[in-house]
PDB file of N, CA and C in Angstrom:
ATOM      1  N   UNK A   1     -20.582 -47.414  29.623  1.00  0.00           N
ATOM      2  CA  UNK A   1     -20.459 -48.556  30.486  1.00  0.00           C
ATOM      3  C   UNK A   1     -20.576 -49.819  29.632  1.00  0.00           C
ATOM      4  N   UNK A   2     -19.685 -50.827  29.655  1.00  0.00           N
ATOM      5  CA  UNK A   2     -19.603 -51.737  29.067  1.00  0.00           C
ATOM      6  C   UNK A   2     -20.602 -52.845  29.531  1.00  0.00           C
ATOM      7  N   UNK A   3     -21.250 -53.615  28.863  1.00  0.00           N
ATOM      8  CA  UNK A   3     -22.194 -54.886  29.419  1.00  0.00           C
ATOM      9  C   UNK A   3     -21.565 -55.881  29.976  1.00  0.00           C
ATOM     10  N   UNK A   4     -22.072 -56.255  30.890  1.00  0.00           N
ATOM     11  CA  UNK A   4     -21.624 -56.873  32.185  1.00  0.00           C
ATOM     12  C   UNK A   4     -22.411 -58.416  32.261  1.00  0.00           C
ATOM     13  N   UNK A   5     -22.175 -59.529  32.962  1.00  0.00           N
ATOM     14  CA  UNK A   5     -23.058 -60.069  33.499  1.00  0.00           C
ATOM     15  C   UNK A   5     -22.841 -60.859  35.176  1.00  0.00           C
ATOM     16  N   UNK A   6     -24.006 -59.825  35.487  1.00  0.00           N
ATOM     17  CA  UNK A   6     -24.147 -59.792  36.555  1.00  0.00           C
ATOM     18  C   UNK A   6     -22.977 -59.053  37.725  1.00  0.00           C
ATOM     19  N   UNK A   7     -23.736 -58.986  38.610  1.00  0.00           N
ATOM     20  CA  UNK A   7     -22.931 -57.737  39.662  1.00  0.00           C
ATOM     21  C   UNK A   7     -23.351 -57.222  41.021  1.00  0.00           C
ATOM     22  N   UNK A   8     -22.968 -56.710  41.743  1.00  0.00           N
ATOM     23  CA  UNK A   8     -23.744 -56.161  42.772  1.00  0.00           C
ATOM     24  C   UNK A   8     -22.737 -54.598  43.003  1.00  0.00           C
ATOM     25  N   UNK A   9     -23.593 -53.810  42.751  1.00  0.00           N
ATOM     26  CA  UNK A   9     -23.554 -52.147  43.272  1.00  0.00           C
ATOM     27  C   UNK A   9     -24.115 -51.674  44.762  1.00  0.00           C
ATOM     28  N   UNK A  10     -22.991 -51.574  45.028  1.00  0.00           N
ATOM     29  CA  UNK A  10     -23.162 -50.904  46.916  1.00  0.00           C
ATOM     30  C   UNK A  10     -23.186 -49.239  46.796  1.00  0.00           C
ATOM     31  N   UNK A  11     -24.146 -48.536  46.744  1.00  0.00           N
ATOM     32  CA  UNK A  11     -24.016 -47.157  46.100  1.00  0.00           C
ATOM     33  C   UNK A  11     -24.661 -46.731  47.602  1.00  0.00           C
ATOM     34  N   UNK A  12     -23.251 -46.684  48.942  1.00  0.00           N
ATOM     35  CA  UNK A  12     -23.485 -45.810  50.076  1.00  0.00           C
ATOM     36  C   UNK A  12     -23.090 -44.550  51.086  1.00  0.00           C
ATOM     37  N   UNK A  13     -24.055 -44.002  49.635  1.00  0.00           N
ATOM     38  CA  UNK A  13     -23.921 -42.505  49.430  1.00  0.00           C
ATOM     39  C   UNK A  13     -25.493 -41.685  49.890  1.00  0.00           C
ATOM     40  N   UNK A  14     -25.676 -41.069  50.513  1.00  0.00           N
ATOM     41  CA  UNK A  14     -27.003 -39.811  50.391  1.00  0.00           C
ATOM     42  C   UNK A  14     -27.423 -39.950  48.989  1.00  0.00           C
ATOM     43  N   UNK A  15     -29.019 -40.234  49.161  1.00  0.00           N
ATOM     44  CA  UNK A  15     -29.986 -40.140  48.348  1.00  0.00           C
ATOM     45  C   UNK A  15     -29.217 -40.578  47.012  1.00  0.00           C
ATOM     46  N   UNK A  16     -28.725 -41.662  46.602  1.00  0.00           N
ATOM     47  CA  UNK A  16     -27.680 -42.481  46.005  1.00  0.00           C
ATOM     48  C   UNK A  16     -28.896 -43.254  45.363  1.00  0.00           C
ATOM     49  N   UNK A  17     -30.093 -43.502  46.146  1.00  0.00           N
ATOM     50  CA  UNK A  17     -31.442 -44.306  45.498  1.00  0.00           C
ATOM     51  C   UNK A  17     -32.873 -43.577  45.703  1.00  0.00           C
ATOM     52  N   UNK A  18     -32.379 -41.954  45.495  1.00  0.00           N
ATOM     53  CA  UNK A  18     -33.615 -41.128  45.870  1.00  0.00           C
ATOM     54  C   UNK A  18     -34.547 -41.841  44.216  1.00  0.00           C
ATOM     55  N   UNK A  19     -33.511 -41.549  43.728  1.00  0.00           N
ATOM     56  CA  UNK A  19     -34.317 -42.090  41.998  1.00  0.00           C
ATOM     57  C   UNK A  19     -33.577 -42.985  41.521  1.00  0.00           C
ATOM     58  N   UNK A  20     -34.645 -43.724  40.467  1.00  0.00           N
ATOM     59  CA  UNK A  20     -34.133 -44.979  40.011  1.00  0.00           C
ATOM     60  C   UNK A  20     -33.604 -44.550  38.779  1.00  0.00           C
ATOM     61  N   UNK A  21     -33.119 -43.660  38.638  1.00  0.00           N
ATOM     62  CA  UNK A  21     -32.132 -43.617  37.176  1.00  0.00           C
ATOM     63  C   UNK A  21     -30.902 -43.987  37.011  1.00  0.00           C
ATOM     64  N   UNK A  22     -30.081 -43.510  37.550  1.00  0.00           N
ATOM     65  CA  UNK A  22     -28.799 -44.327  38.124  1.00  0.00           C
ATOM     66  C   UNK A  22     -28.876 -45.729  38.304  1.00  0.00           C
ATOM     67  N   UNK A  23     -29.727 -46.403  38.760  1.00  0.00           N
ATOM     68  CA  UNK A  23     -29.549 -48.061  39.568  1.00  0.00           C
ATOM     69  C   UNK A  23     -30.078 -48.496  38.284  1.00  0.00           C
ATOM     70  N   UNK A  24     -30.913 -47.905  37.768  1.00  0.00           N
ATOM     71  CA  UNK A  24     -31.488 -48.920  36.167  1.00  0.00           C
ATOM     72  C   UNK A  24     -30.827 -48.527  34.922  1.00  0.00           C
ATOM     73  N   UNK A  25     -29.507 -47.718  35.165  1.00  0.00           N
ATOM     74  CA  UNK A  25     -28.405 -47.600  34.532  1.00  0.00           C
ATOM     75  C   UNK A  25     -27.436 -48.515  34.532  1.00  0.00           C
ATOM     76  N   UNK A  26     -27.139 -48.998  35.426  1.00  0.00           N
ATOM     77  CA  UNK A  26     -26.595 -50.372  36.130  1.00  0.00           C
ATOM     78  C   UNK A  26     -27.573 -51.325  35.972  1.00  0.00           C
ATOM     79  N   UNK A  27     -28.922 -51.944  35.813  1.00  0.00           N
ATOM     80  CA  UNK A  27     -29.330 -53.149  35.743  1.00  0.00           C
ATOM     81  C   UNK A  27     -29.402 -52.964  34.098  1.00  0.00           C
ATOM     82  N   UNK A  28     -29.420 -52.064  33.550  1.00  0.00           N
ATOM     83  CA  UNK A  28     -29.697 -52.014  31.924  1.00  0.00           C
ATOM     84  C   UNK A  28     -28.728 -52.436  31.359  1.00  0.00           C
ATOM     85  N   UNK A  29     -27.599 -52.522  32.058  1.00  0.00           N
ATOM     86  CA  UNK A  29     -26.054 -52.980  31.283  1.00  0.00           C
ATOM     87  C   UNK A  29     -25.455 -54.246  31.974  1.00  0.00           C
ATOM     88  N   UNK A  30     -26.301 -54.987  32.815  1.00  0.00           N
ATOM     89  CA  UNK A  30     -25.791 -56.290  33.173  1.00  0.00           C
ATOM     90  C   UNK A  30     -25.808 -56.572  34.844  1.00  0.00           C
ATOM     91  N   UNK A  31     -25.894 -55.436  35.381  1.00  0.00           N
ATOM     92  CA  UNK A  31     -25.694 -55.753  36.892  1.00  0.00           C
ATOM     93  C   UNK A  31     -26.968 -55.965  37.190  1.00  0.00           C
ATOM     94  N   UNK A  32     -26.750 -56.881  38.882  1.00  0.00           N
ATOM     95  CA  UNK A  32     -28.035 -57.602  39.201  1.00  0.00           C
ATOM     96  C   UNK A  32     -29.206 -56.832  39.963  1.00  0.00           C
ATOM     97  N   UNK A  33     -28.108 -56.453  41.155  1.00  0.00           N
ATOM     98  CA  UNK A  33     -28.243 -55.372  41.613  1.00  0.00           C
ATOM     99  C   UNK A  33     -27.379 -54.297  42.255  1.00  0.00           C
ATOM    100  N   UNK A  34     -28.268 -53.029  42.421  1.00  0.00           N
ATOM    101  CA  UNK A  34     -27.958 -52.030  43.005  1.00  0.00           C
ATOM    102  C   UNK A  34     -28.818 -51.543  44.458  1.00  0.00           C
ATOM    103  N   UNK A  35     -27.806 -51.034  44.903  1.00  0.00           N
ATOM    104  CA  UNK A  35     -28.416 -50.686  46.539  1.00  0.00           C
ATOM    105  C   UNK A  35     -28.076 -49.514  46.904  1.00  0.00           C
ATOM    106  N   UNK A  36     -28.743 -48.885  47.343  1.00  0.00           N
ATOM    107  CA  UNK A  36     -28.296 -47.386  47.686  1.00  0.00           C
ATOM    108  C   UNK A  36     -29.685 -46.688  48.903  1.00  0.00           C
ATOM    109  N   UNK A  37     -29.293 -45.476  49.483  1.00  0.00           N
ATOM    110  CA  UNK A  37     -30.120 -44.469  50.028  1.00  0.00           C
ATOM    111  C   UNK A  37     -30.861 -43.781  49.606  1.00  0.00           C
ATOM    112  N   UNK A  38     -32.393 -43.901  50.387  1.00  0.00           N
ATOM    113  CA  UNK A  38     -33.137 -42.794  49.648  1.00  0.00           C
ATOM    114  C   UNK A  38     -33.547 -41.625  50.165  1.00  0.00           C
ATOM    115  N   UNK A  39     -32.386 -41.486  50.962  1.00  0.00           N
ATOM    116  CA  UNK A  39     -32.376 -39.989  51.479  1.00  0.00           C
ATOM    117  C   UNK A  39     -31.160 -40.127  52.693  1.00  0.00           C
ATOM    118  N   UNK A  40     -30.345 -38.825  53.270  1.00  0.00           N
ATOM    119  CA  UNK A  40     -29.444 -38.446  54.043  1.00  0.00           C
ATOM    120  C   UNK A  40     -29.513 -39.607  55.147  1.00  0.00           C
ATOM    121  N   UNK A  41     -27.583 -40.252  55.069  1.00  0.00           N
ATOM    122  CA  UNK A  41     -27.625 -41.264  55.676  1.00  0.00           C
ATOM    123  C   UNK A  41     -26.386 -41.107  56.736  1.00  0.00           C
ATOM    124  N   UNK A  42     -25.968 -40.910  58.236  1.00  0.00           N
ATOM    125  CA  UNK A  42     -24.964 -40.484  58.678  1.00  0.00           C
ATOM    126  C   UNK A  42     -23.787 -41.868  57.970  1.00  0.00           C
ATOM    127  N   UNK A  43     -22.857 -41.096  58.710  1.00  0.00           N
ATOM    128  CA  UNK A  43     -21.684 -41.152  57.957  1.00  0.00           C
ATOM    129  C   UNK A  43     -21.366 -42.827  58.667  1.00  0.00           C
ATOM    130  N   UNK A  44     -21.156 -42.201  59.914  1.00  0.00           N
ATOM    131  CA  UNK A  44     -20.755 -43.635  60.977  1.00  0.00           C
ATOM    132  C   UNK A  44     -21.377 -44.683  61.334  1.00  0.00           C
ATOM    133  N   UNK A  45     -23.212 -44.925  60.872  1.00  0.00           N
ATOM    134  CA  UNK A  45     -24.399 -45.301  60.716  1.00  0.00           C
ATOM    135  C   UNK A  45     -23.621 -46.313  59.435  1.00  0.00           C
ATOM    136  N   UNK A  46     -23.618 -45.534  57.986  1.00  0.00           N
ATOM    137  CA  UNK A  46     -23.400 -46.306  56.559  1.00  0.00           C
ATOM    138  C   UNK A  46     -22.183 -47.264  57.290  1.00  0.00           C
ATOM    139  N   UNK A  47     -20.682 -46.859  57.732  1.00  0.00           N
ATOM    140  CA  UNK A  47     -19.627 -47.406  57.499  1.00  0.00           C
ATOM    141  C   UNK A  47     -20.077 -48.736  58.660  1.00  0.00           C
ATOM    142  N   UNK A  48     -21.032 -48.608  59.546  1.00  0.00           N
ATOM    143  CA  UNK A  48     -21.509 -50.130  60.344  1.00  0.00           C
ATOM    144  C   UNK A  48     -21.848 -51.073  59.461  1.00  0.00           C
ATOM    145  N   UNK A  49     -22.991 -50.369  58.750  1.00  0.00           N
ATOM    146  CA  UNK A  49     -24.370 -50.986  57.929  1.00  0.00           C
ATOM    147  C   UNK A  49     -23.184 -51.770  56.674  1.00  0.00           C
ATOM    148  N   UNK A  50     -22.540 -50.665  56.231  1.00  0.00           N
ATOM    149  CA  UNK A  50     -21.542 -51.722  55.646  1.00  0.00           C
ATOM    150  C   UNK A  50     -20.821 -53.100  56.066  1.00  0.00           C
ATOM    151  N   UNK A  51     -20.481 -52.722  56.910  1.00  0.00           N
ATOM    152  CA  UNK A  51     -19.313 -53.746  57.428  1.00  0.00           C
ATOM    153  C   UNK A  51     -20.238 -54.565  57.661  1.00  0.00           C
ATOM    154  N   UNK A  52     -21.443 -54.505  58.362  1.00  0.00           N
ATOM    155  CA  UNK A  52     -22.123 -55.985  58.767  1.00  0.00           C
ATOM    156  C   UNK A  52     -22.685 -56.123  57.634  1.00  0.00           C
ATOM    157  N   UNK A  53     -23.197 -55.460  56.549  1.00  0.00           N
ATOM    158  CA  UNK A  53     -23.907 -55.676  55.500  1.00  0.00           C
ATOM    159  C   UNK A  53     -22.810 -57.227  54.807  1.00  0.00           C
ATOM    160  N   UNK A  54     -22.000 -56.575  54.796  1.00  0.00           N
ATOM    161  CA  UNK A  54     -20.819 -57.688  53.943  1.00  0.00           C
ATOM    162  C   UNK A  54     -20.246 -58.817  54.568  1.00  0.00           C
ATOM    163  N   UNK A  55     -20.289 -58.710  55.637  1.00  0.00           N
ATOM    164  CA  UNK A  55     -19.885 -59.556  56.510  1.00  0.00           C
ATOM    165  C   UNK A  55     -20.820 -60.746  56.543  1.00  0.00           C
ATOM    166  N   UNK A  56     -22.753 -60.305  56.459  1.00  0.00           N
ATOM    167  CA  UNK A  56     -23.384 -61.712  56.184  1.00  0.00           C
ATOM    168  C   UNK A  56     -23.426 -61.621  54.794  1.00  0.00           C
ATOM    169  N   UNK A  57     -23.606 -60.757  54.342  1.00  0.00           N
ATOM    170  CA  UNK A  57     -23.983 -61.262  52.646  1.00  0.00           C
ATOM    171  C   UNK A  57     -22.763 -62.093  52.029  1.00  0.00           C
ATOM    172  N   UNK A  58     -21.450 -62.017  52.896  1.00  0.00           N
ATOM    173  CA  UNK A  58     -20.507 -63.033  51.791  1.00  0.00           C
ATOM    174  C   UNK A  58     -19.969 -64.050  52.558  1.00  0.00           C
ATOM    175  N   UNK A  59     -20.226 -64.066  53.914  1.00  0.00           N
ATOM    176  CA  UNK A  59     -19.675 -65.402  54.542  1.00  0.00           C
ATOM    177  C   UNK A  59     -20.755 -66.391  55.288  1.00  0.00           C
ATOM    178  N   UNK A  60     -22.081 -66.030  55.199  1.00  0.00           N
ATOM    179  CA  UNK A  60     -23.014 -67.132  55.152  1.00  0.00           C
ATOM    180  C   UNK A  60     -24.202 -67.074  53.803  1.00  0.00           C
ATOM    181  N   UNK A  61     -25.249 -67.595  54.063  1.00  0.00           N
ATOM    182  CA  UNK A  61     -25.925 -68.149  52.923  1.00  0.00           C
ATOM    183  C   UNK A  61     -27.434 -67.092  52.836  1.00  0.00           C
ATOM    184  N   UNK A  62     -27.054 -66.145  52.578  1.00  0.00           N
ATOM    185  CA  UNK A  62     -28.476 -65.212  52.853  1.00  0.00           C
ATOM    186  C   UNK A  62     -28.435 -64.144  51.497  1.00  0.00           C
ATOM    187  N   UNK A  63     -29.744 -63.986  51.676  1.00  0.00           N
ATOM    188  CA  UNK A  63     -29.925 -62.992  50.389  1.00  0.00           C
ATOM    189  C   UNK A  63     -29.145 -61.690  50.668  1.00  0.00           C
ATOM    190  N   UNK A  64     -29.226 -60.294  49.696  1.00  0.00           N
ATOM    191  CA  UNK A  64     -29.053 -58.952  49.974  1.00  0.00           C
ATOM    192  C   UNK A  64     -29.825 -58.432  50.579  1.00  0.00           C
ATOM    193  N   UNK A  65     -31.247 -58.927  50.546  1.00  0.00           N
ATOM    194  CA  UNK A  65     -32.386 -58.225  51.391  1.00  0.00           C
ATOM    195  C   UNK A  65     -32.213 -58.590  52.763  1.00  0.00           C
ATOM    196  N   UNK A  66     -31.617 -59.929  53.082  1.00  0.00           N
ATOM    197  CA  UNK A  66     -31.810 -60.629  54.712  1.00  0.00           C
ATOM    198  C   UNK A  66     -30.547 -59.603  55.330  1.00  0.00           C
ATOM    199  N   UNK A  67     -29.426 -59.618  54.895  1.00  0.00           N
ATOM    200  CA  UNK A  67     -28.023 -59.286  54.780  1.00  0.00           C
ATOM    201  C   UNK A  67     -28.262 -57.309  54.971  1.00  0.00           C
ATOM    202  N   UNK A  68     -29.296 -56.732  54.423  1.00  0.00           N
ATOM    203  CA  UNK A  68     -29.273 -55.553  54.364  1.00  0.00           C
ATOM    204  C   UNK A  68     -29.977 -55.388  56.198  1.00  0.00           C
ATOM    205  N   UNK A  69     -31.451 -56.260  56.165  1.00  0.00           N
ATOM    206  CA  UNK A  69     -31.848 -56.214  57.863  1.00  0.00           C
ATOM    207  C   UNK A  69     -31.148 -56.536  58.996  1.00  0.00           C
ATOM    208  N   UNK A  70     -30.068 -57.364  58.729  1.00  0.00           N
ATOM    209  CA  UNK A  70     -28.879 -57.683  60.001  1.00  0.00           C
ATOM    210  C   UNK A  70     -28.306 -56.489  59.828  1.00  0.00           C
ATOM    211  N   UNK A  71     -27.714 -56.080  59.136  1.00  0.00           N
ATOM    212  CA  UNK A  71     -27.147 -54.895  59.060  1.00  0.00           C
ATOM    213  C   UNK A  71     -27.996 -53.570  59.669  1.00  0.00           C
ATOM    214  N   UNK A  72     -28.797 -53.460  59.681  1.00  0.00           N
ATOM    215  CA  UNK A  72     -30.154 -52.340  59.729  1.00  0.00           C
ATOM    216  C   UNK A  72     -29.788 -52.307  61.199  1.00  0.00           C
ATOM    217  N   UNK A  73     -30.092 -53.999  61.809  1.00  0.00           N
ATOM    218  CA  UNK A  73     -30.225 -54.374  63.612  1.00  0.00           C
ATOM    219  C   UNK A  73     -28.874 -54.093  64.010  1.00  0.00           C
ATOM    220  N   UNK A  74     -27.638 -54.241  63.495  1.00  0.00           N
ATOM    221  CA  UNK A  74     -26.802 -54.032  63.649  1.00  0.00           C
ATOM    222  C   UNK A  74     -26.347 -52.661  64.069  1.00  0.00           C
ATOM    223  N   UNK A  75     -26.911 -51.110  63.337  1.00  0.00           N
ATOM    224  CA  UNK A  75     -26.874 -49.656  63.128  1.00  0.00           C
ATOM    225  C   UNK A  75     -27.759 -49.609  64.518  1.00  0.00           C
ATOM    226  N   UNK A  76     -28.826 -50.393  64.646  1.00  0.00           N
ATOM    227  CA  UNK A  76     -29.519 -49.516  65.529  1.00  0.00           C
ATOM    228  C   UNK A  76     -29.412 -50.230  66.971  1.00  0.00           C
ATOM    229  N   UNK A  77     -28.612 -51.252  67.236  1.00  0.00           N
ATOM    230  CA  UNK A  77     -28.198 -51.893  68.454  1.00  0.00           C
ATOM    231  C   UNK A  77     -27.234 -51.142  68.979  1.00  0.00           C
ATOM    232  N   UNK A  78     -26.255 -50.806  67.879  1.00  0.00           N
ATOM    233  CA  UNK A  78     -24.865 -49.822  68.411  1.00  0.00           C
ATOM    234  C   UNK A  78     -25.375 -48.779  69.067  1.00  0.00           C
ATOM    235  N   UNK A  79     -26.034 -48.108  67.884  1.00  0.00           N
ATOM    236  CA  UNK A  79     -26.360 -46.516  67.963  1.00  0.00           C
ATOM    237  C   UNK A  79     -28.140 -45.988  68.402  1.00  0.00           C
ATOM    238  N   UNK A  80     -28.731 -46.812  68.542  1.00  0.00           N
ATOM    239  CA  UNK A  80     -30.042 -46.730  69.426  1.00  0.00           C
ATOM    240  C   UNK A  80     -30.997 -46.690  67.976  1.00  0.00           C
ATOM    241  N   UNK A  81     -30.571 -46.081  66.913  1.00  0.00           N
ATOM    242  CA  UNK A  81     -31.554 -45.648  65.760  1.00  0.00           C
ATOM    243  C   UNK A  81     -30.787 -45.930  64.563  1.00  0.00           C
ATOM    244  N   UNK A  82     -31.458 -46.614  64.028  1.00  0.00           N
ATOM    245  CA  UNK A  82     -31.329 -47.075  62.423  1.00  0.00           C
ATOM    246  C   UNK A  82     -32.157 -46.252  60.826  1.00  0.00           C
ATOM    247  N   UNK A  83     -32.979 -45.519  61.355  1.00  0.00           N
ATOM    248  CA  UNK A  83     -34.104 -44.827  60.665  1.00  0.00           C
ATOM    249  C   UNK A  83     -33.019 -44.121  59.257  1.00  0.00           C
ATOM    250  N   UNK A  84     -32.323 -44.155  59.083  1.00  0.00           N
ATOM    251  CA  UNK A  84     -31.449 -43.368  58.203  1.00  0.00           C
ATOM    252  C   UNK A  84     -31.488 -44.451  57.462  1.00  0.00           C
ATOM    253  N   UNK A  85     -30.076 -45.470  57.386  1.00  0.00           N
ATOM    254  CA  UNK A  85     -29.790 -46.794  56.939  1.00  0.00           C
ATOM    255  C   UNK A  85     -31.021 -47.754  56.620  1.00  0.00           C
ATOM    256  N   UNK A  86     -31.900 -47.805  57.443  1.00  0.00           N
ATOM    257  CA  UNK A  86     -33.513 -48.088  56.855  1.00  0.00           C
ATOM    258  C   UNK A  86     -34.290 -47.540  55.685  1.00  0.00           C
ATOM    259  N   UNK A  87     -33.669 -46.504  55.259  1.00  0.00           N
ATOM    260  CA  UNK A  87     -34.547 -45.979  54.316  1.00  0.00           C
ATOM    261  C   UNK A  87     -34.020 -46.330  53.323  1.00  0.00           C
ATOM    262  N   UNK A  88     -33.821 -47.971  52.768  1.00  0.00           N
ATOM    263  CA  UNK A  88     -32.716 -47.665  51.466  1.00  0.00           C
ATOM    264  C   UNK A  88     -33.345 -48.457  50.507  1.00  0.00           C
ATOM    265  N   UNK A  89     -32.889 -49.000  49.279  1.00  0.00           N
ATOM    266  CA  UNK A  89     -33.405 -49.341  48.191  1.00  0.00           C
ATOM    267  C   UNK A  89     -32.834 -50.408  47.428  1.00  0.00           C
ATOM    268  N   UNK A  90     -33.720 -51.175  46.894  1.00  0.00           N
ATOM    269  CA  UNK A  90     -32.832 -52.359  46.252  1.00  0.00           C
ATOM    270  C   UNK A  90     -33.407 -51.965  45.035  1.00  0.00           C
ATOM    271  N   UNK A  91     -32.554 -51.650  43.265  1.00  0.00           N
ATOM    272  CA  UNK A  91     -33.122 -51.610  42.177  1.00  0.00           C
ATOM    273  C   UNK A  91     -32.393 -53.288  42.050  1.00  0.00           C
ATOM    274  N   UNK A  92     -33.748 -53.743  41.203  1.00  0.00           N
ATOM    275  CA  UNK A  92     -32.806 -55.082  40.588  1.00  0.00           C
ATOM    276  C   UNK A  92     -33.588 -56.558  41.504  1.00  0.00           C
ATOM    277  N   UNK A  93     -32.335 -57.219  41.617  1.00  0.00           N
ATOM    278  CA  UNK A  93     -32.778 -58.355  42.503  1.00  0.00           C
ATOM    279  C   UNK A  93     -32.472 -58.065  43.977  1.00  0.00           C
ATOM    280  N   UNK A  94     -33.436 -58.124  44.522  1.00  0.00           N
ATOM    281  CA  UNK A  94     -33.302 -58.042  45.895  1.00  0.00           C
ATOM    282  C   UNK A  94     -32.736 -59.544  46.896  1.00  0.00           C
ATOM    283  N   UNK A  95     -33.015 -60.834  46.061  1.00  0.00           N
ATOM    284  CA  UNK A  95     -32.877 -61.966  46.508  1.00  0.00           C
ATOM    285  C   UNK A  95     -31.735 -62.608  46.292  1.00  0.00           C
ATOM    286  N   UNK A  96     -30.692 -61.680  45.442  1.00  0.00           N
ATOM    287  CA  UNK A  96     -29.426 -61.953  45.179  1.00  0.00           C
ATOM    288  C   UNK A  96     -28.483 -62.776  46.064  1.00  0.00           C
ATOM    289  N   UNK A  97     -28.135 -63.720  45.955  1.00  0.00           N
ATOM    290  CA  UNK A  97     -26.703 -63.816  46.913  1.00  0.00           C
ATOM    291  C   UNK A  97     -25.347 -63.931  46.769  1.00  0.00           C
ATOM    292  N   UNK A  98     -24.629 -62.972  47.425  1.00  0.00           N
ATOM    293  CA  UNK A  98     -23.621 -62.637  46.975  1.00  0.00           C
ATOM    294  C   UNK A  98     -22.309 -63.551  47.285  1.00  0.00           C
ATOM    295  N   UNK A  99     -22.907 -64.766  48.426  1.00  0.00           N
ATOM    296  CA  UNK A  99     -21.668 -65.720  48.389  1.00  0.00           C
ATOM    297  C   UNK A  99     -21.558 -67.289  47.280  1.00  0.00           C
ATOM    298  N   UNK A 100     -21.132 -67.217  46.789  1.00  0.00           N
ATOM    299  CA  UNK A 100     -20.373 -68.446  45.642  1.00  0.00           C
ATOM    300  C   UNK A 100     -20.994 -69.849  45.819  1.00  0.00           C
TER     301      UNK A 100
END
């Protein structure tokens, strides 16, 4: 992996952040952060948590951490339970923001 500076890794995959070896593989070479699951995440749960995840983190003024909890309220307003998509992980900067 070539050195980078700066980045953001959306790693939303199952247990994708069970361990921090992977994500501090990525902050060791330039990225800011990484985000991922730390354990089994449904399928249709992630592809919400995404879409709203990105939706505030790049078109208003909020961190990855604020941006990850709208998203969280978002999974569990639709679908009654968020407890999956809740369990996830920021290696890196959590206070990142990803809009310009």
């Amino acid at each position: 992996m070539d050195e980078r500076d700066g980045g953001f890794i959306f790693a939303g995959a199952c247990k994708s952040a069970k361990y921090t070896d992977l994500g501090n593989a990525f902050i060791n070479n330039g990225f800011d952060t990484y985000f991922g699951y730390e354990d089994n995440v449904n399928t249709l749960h992630n592809a919400l948590f995404y879409s709203a995840f990105f939706d505030a983190a790049t078109f208003t003024d909020v961190t990855v951490s604020e941006a990850a909890n709208y998203a969280r309220n978002q999974v569990e307003k639709e679908f009654g339970d968020a407890a999956d998509v809740a369990n996830n992980r920021f290696i890196g900067n959590s206070n990142l923001c990803l809009r310009p």
